[in-house]
PDB file of N, CA and C in Angstrom:
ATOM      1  N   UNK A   1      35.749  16.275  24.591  1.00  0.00           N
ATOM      2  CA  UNK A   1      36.176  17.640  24.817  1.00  0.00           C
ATOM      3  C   UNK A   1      35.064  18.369  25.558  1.00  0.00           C
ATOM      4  N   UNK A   2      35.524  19.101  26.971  1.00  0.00           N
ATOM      5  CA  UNK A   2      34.188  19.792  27.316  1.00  0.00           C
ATOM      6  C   UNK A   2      34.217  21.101  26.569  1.00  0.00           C
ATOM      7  N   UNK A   3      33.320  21.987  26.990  1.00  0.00           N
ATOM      8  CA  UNK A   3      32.858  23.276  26.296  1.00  0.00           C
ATOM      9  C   UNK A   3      34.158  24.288  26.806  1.00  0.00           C
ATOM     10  N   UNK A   4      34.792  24.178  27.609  1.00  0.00           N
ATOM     11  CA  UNK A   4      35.180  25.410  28.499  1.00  0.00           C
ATOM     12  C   UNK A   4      36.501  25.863  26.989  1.00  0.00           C
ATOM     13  N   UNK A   5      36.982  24.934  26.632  1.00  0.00           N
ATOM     14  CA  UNK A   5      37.870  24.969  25.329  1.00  0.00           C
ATOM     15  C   UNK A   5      37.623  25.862  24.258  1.00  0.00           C
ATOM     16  N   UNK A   6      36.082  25.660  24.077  1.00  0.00           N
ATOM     17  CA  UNK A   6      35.711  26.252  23.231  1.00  0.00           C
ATOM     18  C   UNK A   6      34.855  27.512  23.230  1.00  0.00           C
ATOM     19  N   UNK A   7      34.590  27.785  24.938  1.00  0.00           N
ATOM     20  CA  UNK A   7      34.097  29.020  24.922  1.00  0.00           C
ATOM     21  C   UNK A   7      35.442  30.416  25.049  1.00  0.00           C
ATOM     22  N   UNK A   8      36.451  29.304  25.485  1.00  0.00           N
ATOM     23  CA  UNK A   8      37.540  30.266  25.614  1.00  0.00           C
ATOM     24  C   UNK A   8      38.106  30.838  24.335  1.00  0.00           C
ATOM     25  N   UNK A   9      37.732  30.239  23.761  1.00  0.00           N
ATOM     26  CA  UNK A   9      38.432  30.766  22.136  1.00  0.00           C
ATOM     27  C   UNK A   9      37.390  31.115  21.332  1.00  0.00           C
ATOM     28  N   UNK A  10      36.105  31.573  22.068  1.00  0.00           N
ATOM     29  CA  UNK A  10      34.831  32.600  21.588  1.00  0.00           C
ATOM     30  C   UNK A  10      35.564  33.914  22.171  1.00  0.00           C
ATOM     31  N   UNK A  11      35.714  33.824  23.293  1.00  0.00           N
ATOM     32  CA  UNK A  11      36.330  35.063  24.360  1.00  0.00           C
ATOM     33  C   UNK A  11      37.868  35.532  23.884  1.00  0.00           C
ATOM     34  N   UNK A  12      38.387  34.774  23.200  1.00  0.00           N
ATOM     35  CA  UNK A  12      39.847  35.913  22.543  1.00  0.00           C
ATOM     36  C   UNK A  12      39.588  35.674  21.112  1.00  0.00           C
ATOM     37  N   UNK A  13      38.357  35.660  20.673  1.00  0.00           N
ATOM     38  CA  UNK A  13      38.277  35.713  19.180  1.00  0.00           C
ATOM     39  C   UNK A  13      38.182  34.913  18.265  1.00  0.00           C
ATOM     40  N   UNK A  14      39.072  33.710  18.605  1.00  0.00           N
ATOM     41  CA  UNK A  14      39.720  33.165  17.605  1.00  0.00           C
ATOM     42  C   UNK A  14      38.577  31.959  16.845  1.00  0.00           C
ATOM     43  N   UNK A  15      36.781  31.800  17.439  1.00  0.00           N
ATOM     44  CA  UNK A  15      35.743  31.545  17.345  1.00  0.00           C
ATOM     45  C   UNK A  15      34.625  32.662  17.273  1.00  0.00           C
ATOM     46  N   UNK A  16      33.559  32.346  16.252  1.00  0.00           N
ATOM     47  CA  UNK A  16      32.295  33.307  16.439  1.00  0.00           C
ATOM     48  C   UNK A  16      31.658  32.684  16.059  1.00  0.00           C
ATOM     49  N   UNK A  17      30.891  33.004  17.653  1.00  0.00           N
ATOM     50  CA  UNK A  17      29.748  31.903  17.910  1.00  0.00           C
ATOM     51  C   UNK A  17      28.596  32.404  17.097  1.00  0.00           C
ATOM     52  N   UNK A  18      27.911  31.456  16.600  1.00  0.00           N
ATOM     53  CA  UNK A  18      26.722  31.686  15.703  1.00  0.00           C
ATOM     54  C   UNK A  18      25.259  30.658  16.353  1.00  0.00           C
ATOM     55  N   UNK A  19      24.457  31.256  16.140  1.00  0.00           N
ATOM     56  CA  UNK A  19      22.793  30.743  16.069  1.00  0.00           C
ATOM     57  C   UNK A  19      22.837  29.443  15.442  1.00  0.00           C
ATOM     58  N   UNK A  20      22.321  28.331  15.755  1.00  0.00           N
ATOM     59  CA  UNK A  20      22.001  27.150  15.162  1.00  0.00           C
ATOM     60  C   UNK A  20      21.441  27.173  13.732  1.00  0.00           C
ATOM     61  N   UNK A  21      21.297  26.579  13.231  1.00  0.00           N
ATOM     62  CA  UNK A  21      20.905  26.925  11.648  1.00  0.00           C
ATOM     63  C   UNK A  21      20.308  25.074  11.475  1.00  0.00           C
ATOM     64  N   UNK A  22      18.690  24.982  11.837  1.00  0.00           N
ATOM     65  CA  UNK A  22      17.874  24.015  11.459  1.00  0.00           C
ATOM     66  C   UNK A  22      17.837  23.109  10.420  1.00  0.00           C
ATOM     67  N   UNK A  23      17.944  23.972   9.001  1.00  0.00           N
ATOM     68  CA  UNK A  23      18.133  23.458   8.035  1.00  0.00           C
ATOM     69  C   UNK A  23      19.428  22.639   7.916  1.00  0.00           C
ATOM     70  N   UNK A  24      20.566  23.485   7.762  1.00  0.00           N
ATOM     71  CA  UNK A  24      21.906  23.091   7.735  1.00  0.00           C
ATOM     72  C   UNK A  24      21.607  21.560   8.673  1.00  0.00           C
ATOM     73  N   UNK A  25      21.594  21.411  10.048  1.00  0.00           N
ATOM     74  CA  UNK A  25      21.227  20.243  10.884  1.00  0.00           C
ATOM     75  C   UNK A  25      20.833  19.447   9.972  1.00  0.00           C
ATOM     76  N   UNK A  26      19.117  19.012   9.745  1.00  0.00           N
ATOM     77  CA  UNK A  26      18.392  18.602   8.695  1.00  0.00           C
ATOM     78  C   UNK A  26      19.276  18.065   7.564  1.00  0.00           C
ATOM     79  N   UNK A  27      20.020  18.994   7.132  1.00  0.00           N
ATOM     80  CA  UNK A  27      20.720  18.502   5.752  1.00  0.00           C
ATOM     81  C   UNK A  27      21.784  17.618   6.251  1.00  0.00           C
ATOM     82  N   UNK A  28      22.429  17.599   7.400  1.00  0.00           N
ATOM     83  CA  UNK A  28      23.416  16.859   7.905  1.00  0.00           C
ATOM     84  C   UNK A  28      23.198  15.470   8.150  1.00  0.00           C
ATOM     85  N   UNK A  29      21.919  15.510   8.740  1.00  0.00           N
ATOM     86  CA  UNK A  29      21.192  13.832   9.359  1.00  0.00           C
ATOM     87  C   UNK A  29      20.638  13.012   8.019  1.00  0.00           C
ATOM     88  N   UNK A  30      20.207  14.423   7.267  1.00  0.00           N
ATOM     89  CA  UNK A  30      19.428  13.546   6.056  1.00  0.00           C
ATOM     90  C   UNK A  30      21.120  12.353   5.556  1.00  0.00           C
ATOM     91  N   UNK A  31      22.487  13.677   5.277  1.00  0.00           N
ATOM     92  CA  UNK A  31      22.860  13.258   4.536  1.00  0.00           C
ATOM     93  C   UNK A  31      23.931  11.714   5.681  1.00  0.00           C
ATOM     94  N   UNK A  32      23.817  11.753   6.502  1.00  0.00           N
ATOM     95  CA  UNK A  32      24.309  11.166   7.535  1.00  0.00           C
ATOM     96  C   UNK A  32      23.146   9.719   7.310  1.00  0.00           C
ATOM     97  N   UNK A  33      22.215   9.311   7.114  1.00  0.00           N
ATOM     98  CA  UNK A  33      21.351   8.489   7.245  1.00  0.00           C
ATOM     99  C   UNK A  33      21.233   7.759   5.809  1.00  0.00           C
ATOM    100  N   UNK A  34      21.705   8.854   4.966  1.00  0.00           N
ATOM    101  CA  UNK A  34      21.728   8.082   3.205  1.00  0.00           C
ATOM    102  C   UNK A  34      23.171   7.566   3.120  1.00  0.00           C
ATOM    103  N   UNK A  35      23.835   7.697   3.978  1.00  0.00           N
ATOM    104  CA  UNK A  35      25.432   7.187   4.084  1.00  0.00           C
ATOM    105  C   UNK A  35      25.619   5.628   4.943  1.00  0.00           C
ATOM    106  N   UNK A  36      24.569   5.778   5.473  1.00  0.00           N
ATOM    107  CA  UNK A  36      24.812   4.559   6.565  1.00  0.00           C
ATOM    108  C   UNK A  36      24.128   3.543   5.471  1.00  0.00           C
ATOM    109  N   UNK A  37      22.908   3.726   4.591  1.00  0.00           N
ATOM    110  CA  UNK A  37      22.339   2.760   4.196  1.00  0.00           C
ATOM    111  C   UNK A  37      23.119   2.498   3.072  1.00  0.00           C
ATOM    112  N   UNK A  38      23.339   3.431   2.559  1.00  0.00           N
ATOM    113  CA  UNK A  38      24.748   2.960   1.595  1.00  0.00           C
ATOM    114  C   UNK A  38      25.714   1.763   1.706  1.00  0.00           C
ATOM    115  N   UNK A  39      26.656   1.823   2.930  1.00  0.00           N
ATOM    116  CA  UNK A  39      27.186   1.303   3.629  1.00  0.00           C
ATOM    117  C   UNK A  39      26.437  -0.434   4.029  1.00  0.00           C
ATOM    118  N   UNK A  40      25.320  -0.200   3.932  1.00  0.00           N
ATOM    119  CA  UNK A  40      25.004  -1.995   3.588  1.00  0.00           C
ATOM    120  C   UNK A  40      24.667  -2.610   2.369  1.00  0.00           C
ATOM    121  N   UNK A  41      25.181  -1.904   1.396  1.00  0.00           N
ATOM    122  CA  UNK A  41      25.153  -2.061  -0.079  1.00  0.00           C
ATOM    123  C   UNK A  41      25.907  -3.510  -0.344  1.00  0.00           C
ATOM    124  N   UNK A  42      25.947  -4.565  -0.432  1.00  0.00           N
ATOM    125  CA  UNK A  42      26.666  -5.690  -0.810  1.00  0.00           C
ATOM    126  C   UNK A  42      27.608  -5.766  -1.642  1.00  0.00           C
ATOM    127  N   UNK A  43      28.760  -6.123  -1.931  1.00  0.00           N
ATOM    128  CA  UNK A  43      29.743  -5.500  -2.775  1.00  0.00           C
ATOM    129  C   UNK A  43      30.481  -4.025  -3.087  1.00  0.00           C
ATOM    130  N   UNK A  44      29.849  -3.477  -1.814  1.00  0.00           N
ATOM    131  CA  UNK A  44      30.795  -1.933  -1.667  1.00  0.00           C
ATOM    132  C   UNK A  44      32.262  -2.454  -1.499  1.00  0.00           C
ATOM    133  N   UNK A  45      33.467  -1.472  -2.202  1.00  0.00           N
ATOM    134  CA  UNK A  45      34.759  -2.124  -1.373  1.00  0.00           C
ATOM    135  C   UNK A  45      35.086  -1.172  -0.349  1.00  0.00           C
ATOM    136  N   UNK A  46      36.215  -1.996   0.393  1.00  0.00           N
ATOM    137  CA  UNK A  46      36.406  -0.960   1.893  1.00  0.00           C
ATOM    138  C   UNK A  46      36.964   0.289   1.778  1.00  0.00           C
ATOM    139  N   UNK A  47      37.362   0.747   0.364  1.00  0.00           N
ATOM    140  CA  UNK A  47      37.489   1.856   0.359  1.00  0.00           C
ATOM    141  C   UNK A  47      36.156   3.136   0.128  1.00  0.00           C
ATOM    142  N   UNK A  48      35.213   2.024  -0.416  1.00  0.00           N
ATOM    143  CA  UNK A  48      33.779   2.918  -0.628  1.00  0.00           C
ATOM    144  C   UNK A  48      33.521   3.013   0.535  1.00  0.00           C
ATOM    145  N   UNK A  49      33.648   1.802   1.107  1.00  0.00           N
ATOM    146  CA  UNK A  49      33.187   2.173   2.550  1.00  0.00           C
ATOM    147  C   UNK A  49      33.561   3.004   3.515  1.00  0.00           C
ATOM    148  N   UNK A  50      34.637   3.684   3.241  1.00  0.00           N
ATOM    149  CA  UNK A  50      35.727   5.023   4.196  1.00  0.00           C
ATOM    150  C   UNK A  50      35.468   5.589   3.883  1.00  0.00           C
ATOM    151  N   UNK A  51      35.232   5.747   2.519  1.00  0.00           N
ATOM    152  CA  UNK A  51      34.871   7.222   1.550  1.00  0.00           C
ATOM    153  C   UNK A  51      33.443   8.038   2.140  1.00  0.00           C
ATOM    154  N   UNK A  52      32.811   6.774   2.166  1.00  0.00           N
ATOM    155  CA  UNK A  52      31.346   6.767   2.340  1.00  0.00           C
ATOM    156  C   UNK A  52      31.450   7.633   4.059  1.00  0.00           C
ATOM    157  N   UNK A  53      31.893   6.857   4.332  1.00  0.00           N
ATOM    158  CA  UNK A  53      32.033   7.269   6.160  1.00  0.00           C
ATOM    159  C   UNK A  53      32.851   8.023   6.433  1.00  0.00           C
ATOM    160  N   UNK A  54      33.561   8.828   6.294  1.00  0.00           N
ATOM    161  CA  UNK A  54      34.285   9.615   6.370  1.00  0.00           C
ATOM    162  C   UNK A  54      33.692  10.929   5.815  1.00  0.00           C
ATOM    163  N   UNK A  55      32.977  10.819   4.565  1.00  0.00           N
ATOM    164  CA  UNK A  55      32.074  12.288   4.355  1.00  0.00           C
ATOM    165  C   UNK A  55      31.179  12.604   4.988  1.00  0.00           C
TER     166      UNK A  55
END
């Protein structure tokens, strides 16, 4: 998807654009990186494994 989608729907409202928020990021990768190693857990089933990846 390019941007133009989404700046257009800053411009009739229906988006408000906000400032990046560092932490929030941070908390995303942390929790993005404890999910992947999860995911080579031996005996996960494939539903842990969607669950897992999908959050």
């Amino acid at each position: 998807m390019s941007i133009e989608p989404l700046e257009n729907l800053v411009r009739i409202r229906k988006l408000k654009q906000e400032a990046p928020d560092q932490a929030q990021i941070d908390g995303m990768i942390r929790s993005a990186k404890i999910r992947i190693e999860d995911l080579q857990v031996k005996g996960l089933s494939q539903e842990g494994k969607f669950l897992s990846a999908y959050e």
